[in-house]
Protein backbone atom coordinates (compact mmCIF):
# COMPACT_ATOMS: atom_id res chain seq x y z
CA UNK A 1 -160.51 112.60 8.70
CA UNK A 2 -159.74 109.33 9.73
CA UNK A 3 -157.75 109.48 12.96
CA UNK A 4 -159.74 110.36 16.27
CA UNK A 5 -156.51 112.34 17.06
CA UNK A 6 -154.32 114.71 14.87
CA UNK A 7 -151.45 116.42 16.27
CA UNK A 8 -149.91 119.27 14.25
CA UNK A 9 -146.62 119.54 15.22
CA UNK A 10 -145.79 121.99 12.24
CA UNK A 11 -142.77 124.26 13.48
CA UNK A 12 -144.27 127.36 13.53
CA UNK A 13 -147.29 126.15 15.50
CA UNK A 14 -144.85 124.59 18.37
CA UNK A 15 -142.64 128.01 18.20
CA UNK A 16 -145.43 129.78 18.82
CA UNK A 17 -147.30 127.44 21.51
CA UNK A 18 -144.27 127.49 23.39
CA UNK A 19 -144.51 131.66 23.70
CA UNK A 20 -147.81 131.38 25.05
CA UNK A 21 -146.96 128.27 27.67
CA UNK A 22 -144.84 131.22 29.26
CA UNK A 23 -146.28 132.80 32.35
CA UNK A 24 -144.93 136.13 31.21
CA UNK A 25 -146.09 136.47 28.32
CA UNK A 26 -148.76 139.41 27.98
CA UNK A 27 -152.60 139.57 27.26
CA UNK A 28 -152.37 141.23 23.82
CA UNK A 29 -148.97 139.00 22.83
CA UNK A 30 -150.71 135.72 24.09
CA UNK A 31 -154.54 136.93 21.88
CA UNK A 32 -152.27 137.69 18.97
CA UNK A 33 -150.44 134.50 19.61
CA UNK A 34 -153.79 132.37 19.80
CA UNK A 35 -155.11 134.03 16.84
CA UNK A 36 -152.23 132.93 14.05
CA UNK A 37 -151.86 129.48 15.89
CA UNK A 38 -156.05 129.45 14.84
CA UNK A 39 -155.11 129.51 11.47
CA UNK A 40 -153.08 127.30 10.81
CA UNK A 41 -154.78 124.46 12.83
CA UNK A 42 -157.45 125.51 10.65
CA UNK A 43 -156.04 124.80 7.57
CA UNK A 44 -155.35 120.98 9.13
CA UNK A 45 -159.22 120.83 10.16
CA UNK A 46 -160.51 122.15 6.99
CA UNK A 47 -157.97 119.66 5.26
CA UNK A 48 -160.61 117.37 3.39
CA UNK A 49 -163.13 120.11 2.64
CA UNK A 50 -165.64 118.72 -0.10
CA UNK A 51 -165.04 120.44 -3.93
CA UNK A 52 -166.60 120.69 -6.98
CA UNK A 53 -165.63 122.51 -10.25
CA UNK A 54 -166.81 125.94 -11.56
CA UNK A 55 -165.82 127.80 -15.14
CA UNK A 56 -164.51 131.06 -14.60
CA UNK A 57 -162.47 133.35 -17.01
CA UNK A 58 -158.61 134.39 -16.55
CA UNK A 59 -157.42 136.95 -18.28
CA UNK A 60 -156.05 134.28 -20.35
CA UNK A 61 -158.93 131.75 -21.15
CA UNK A 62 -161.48 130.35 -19.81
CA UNK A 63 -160.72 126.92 -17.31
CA UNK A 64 -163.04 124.37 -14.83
CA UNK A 65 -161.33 126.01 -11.21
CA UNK A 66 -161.99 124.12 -8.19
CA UNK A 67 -164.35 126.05 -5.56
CA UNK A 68 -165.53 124.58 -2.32
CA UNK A 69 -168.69 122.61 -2.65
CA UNK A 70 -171.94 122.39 -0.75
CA UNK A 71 -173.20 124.49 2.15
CA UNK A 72 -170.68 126.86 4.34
CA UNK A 73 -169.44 124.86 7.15
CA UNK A 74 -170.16 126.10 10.85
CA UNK A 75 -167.68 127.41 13.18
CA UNK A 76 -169.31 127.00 16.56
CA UNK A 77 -167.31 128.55 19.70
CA UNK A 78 -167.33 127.08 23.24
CA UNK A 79 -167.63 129.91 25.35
CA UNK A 80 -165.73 132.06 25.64
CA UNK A 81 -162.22 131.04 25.20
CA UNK A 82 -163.44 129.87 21.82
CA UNK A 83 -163.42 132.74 20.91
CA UNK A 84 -159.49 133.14 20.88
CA UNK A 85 -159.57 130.30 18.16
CA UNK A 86 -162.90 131.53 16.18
CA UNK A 87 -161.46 135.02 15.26
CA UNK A 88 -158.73 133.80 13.44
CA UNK A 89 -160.34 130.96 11.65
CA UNK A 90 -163.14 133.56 10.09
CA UNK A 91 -160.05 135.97 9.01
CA UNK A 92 -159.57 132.48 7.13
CA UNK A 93 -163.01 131.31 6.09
CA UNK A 94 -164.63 134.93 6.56
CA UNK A 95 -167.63 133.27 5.12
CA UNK A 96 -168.33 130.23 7.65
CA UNK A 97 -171.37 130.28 9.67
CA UNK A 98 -170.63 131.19 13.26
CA UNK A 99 -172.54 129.31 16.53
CA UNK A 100 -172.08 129.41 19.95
CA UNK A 101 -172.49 127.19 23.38
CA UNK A 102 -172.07 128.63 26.11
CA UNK A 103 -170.99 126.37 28.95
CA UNK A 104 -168.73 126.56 32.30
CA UNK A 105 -167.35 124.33 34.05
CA UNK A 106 -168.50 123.61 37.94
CA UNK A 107 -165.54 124.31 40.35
CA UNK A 108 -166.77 121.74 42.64
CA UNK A 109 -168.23 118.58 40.12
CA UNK A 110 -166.25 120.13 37.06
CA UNK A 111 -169.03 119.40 35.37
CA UNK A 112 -170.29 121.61 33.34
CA UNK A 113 -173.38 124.15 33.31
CA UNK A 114 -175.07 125.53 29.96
CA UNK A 115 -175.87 128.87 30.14
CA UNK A 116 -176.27 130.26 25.83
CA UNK A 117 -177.20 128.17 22.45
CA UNK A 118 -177.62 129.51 19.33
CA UNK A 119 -176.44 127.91 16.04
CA UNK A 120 -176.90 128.57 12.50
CA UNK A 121 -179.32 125.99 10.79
CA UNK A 122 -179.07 123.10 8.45
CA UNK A 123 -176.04 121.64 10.58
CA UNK A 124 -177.11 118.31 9.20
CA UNK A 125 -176.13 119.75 5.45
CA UNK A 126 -173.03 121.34 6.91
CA UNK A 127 -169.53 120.48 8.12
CA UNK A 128 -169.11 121.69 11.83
CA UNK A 129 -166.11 122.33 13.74
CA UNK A 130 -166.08 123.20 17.58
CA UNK A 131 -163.54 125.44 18.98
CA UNK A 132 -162.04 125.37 22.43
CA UNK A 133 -158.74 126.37 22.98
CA UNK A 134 -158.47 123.08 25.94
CA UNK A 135 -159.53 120.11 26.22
CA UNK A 136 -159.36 118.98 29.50
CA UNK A 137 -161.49 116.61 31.44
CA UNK A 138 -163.63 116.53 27.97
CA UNK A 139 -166.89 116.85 30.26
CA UNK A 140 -168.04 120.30 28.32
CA UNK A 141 -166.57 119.36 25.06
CA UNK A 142 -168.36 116.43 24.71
CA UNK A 143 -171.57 117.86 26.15
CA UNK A 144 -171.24 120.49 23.83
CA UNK A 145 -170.72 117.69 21.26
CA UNK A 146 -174.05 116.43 22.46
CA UNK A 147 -176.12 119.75 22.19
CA UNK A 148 -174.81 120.06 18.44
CA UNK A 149 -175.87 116.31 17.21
CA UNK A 150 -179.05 116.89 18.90
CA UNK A 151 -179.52 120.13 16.35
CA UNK A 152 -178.55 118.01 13.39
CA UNK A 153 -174.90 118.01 13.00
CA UNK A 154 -173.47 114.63 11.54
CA UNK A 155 -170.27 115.98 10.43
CA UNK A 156 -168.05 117.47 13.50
CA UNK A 157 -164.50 118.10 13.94
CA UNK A 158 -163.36 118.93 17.48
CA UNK A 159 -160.33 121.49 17.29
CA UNK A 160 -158.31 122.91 20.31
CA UNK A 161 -154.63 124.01 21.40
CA UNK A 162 -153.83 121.93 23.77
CA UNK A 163 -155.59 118.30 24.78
CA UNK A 164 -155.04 116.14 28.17
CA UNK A 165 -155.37 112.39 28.07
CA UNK A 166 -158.13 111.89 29.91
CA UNK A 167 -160.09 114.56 27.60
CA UNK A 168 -158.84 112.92 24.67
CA UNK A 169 -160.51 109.41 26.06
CA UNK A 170 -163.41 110.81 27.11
CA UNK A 171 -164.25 112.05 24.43
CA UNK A 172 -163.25 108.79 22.26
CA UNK A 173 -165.85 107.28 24.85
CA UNK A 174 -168.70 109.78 24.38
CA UNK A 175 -168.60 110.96 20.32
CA UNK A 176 -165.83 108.25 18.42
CA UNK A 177 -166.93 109.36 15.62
CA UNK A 178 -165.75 113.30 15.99
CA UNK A 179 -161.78 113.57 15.14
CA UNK A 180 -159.99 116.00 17.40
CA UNK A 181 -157.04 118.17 16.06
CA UNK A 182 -154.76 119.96 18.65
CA UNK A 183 -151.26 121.47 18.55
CA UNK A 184 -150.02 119.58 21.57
CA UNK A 185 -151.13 116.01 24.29
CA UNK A 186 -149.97 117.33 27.40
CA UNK A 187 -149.13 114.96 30.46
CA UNK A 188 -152.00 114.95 32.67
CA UNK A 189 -154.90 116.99 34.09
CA UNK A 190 -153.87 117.98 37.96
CA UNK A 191 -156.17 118.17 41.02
CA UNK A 192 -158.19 121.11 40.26
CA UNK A 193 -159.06 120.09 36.41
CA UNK A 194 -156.35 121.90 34.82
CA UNK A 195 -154.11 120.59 31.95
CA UNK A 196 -150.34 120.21 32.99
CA UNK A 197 -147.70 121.88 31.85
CA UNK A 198 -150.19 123.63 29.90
CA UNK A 199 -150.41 127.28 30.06
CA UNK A 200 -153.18 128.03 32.78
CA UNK A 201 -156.62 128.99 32.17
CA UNK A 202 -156.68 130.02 28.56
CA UNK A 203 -159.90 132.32 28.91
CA UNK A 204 -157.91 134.20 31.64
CA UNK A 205 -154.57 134.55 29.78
CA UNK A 206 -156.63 135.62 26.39
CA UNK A 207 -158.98 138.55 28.29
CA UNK A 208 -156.83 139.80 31.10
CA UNK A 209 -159.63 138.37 34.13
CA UNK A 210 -158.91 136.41 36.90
């Protein structure tokens, strides 16, 4: 991917982002809602996926098919609302290898605070993506960013639902060379770290906590 910044701005992606801005909208509409959104940012991510050529038989003749080449790429979730975005993308590519990083953000320094690591291996040899449904002030993206090249990865794409400019930049600043792909580039971050308009705190809205 060549752009640091894709927007997919694909109908049924803005239809349905728009549902889940809404304050009213339930737990089990907005999960549902998150989880087909998911998919079809992940077929933008997974646009320039590596092939080769296999020789299978159709009930026909034989033919040189294209398959998917080299090792299965990583899905790694921030914790936890990447896990809104990592359930749908397996229904998708049910055989990706699945990673998390668990991080949360400091109320006070909003910086954030690891608390769980565990990814699959050979990240160098793989094609990763990181899943967070927002990026915000980009502090625990890119830090998560971090934590991944330090286990190998070379090859990361960033994907989310909704970005804020100043996550956007700081991430350009920390890890240029990872391309981000979100559904929408809201206006602003506010006070308190959140993206506006947005559609609150996406880890709330998905699991019903406050």
């Amino acid at each position: 991917m060549k752009d640091h910044l894709t927007i997919v701005k694909h109908p049924l992606i803005q239809h349905k982002l728009t549902m889940m801005r809404q304050k009213d909208t339930t737990t089990a509409v907005f999960r549902q809602l998150l989880r087909e959104i998911s998919q079809l940012l992940a077929y933008e991510v997974t646009r320039e996926l590596p092939m080769t050529t296999r020789t299978i038989d159709t009930p026909l003749c034989p033919m040189d098919a294209p398959v998917l080449d080299g090792r299965k790429l990583a899905l790694i979730s921030i914790l936890r609302a990447g896990n809104g975005l990592l359930d749908g993308m397996l229904e998708l590519i049910p055989s990706a290898r699945v990673g998390f990083v668990g991080l949360y953000r400091d109320e006070a320094t909003l910086q954030p605070v690891q608390y769980y690591y565990k990814v699959p291996d050979h990240l160098g040899e793989r094609l990763v993506i990181a899943v967070d449904p927002m990026l915000a002030t980009g502090n625990s993206s890119a830090a998560a960013i971090d934590l991944l090249k330090a286990s190998g990865a070379t090859n990361i794409r960033f994907l989310c639902l909704l970005a804020a400019p100043e996550g956007v930049a700081r991430m350009k600043e920390a890890h240029p060379d990872v391309p981000i792909v979100t559904a929408a580039l809201d206006e602003r971050l506010n006070e308190k770290g959140y993206i506006v308009p947005g559609l609150g705190d996406a880890g709330d809205r998905m699991f019903g906590t406050k």
